[in-house]
Protein backbone atom coordinates (compact mmCIF):
# COMPACT_ATOMS: atom_id res chain seq x y z
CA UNK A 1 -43.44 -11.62 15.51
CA UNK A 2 -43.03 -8.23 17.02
CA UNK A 3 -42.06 -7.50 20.83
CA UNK A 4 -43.53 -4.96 22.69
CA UNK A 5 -41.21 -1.56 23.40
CA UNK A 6 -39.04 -2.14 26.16
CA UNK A 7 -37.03 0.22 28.35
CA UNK A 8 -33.38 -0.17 29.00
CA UNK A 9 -31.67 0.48 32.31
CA UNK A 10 -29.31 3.58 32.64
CA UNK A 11 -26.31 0.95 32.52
CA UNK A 12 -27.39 0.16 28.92
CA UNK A 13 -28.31 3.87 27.69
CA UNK A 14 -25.96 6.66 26.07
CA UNK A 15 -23.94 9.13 27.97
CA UNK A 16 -24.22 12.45 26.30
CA UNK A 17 -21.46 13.19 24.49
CA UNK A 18 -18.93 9.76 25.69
CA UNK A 19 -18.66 6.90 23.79
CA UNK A 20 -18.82 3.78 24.98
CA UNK A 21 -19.86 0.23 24.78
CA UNK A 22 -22.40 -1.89 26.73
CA UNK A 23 -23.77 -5.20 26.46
CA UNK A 24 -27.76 -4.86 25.72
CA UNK A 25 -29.55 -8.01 27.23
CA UNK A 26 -31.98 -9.56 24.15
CA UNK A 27 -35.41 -11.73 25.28
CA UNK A 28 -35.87 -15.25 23.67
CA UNK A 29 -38.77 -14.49 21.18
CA UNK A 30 -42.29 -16.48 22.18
CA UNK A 31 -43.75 -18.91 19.58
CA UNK A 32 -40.49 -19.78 17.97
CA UNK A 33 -39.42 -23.51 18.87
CA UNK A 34 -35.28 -24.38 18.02
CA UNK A 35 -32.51 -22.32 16.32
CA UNK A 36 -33.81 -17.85 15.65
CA UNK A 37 -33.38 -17.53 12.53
CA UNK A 38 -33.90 -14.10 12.15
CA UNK A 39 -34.20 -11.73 15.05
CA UNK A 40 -34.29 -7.81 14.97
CA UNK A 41 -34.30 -4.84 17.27
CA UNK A 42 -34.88 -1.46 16.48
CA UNK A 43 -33.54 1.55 19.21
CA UNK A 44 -35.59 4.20 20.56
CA UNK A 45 -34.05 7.81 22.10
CA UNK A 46 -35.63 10.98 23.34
CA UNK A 47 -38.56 9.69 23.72
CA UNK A 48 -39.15 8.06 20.46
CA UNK A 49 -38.37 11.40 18.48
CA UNK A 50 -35.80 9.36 16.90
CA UNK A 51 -35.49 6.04 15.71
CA UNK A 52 -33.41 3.78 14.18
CA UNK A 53 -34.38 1.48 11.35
CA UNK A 54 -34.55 -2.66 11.69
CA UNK A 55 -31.14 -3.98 13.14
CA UNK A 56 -30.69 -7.21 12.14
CA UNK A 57 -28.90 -9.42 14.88
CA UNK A 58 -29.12 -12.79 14.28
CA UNK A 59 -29.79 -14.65 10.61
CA UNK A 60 -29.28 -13.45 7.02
CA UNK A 61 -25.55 -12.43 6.60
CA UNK A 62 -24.99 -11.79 10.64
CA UNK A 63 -22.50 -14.44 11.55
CA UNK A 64 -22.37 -14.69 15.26
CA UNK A 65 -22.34 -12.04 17.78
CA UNK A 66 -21.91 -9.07 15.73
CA UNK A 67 -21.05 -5.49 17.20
CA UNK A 68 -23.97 -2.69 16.37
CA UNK A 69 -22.39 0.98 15.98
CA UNK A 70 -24.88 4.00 17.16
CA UNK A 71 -23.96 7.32 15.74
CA UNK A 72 -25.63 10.02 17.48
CA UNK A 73 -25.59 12.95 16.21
CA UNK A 74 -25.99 16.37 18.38
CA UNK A 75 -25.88 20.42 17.70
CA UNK A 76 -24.45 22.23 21.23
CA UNK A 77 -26.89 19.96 23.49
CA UNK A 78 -29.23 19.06 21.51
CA UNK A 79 -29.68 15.38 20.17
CA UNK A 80 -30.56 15.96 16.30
CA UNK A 81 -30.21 12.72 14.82
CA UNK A 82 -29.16 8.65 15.17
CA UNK A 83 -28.25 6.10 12.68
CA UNK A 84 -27.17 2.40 12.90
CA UNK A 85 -24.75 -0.32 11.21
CA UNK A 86 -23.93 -3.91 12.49
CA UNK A 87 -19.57 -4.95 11.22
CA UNK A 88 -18.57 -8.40 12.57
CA UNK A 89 -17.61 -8.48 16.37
CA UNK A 90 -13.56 -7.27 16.19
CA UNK A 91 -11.40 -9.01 17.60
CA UNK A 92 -11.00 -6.84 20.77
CA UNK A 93 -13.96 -7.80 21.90
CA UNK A 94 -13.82 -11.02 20.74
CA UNK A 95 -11.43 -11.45 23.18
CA UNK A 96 -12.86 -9.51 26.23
CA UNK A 97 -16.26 -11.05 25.73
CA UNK A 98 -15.54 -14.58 24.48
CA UNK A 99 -18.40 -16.01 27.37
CA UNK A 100 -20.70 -14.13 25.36
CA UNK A 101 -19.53 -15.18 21.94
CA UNK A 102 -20.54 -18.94 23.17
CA UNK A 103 -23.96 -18.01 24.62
CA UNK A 104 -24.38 -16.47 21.05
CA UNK A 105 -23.64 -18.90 19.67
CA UNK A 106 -25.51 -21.55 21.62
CA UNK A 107 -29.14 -21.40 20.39
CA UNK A 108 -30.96 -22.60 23.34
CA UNK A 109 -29.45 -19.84 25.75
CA UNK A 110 -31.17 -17.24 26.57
CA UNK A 111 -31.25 -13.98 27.30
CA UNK A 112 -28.41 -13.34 24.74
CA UNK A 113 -26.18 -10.06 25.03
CA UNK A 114 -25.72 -7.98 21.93
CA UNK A 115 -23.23 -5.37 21.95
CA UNK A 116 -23.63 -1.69 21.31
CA UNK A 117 -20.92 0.60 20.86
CA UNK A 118 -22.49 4.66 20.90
CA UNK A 119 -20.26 6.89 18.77
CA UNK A 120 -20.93 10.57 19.24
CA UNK A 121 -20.17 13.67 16.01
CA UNK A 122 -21.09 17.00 16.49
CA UNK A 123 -22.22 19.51 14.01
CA UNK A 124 -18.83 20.77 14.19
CA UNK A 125 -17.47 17.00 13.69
CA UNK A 126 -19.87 17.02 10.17
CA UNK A 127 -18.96 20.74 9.29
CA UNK A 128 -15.23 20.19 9.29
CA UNK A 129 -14.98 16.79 7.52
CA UNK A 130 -17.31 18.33 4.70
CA UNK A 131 -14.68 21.23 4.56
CA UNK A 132 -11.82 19.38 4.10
CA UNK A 133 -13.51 17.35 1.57
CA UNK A 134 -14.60 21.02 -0.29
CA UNK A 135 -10.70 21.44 0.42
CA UNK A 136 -9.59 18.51 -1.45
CA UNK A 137 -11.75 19.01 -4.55
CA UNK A 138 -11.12 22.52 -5.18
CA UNK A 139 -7.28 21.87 -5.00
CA UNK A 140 -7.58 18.64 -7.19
CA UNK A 141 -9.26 20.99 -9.94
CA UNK A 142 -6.89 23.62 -9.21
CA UNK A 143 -3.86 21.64 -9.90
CA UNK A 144 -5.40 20.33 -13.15
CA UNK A 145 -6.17 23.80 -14.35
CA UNK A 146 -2.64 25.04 -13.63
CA UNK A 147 -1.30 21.89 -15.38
CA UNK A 148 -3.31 22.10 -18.35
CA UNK A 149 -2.21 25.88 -18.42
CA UNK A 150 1.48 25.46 -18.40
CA UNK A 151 0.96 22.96 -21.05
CA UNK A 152 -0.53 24.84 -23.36
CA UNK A 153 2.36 27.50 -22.32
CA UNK A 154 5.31 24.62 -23.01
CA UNK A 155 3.69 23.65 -26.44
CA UNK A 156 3.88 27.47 -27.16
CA UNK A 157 6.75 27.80 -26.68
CA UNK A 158 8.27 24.29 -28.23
CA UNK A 159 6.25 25.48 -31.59
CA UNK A 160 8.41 28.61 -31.06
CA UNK A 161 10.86 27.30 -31.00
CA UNK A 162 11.39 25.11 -33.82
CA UNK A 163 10.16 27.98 -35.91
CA UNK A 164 13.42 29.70 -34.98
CA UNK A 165 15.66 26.76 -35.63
CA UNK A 166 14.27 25.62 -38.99
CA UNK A 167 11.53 28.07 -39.79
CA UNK A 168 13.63 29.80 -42.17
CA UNK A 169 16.08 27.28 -43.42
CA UNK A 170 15.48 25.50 -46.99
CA UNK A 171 15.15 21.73 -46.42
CA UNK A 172 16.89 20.84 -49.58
CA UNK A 173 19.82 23.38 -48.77
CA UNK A 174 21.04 22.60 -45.27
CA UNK A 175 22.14 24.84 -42.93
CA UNK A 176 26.36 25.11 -42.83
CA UNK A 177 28.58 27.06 -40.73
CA UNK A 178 30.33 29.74 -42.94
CA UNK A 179 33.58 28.73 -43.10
CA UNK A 180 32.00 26.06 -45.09
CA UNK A 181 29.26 27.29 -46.72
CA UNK A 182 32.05 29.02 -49.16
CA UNK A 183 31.31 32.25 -51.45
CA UNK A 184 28.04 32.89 -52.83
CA UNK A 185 26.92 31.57 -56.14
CA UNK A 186 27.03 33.97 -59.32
CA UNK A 187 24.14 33.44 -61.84
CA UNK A 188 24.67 32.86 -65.31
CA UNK A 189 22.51 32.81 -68.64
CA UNK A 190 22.58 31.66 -72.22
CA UNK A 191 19.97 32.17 -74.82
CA UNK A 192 19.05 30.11 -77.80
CA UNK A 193 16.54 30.98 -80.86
CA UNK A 194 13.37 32.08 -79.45
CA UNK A 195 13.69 30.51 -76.33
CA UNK A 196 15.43 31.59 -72.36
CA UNK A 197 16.94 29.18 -69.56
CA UNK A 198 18.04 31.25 -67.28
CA UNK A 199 20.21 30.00 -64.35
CA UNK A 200 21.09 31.45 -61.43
CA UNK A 201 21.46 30.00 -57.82
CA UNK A 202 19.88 27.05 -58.75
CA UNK A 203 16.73 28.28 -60.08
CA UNK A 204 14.65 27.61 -63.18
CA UNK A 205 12.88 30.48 -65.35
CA UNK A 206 10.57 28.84 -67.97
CA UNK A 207 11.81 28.98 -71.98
CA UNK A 208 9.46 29.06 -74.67
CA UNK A 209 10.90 27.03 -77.13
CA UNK A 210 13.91 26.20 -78.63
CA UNK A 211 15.08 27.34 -81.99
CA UNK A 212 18.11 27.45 -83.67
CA UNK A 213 19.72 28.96 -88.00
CA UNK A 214 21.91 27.43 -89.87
């Protein structure tokens, strides 16, 4: 069942620009007999330009009095746009409006009192947090670039440097400091018959043959 449009009071309306919180006044719906099980309002504001979707109150996941945050949006003095959201009643005004948390709760009171808490951002409000996020990402990409950067520099330079250490060293001759290393090898040769093995700091010339007289 729908209501007809109804207008609030100036006590229950938004002040431009100040946030605040009032108590909005709800009518018992006609035609429904014991507990409301589901029971929505929907907000109106310069003259019905905007308008906010369904607000659930009462029923469905609501559980008691819940608190229903306006955002109202505005450029300079202009009113350019409204959205709503119903969070569980905090404890704040839990506390501060406990009589109404009962009457809530009791479903054969009525008029019932829902609260409504009008938040204000500006254009400037919207502008700045979407700069700061802007912000954020282009230094979280920044700082990955320069890390991946002085990676690539540090595995440079690591490759570098091991080809200096033991780029030129023979793995099956180990590097020694000279004093031990002692005097360099002198080659030596011997040939037999038709064939050559030829020796000389270790390495190994391919013979022919071998052949030998009597």
């Amino acid at each position: 069942m729908r209501t007809n449009w109804r207008d609030l009071t100036e006590h229950h309306c938004p002040r431009f620009g100040r946030e605040r919180t009032v108590a909005m006044p709800i009518l018992e719906p006609k035609g429904v007999k014991g507990e409301v099980k589901d029971y929505r309002i929907q907000l109106s504001f310069d003259g019905d330009r905007l308008v906010t979707p369904w607000i659930q109150v009462m029923g469905g996941k609501v559980m008691g009095m819940p608190l229903v945050i306006v955002q109202l949006r505005r450029v300079g003095g202009e009113l350019r746009g409204v959205r709503a959201e119903v969070i569980p009643l905090p404890d704040e005004f839990l506390l501060s409006h406990s009589d109404m948390y009962d009457d809530y709760a009791n479903a054969t009171h009525w008029p019932k009192h829902v609260l409504l808490h009008y938040d204000w951002r500006s254009s400037a409000d919207v502008q700045f947090d979407n700069g700061l996020y802007v912000m954020l990402v282009t230094g979280l990409l920044v700082a990955l670039l320069v890390s991946v950067n002085n990676l690539a520099g540090l595995k440079g330079k690591l490759q570098a440097f091991l080809r200096d250490v033991v780029g030129d060293s023979d793995p099956l001759d180990p590097l020694l400091p000279p004093s031990l290393a002692g005097p360099p090898s002198r080659g030596y040769g011997a040939a037999v018959g038709n064939g050559a093995y030829a020796a000389g700091g270790g390495g190994f010339v391919g013979g022919g043959g071998y052949g030998g007289s009597a």
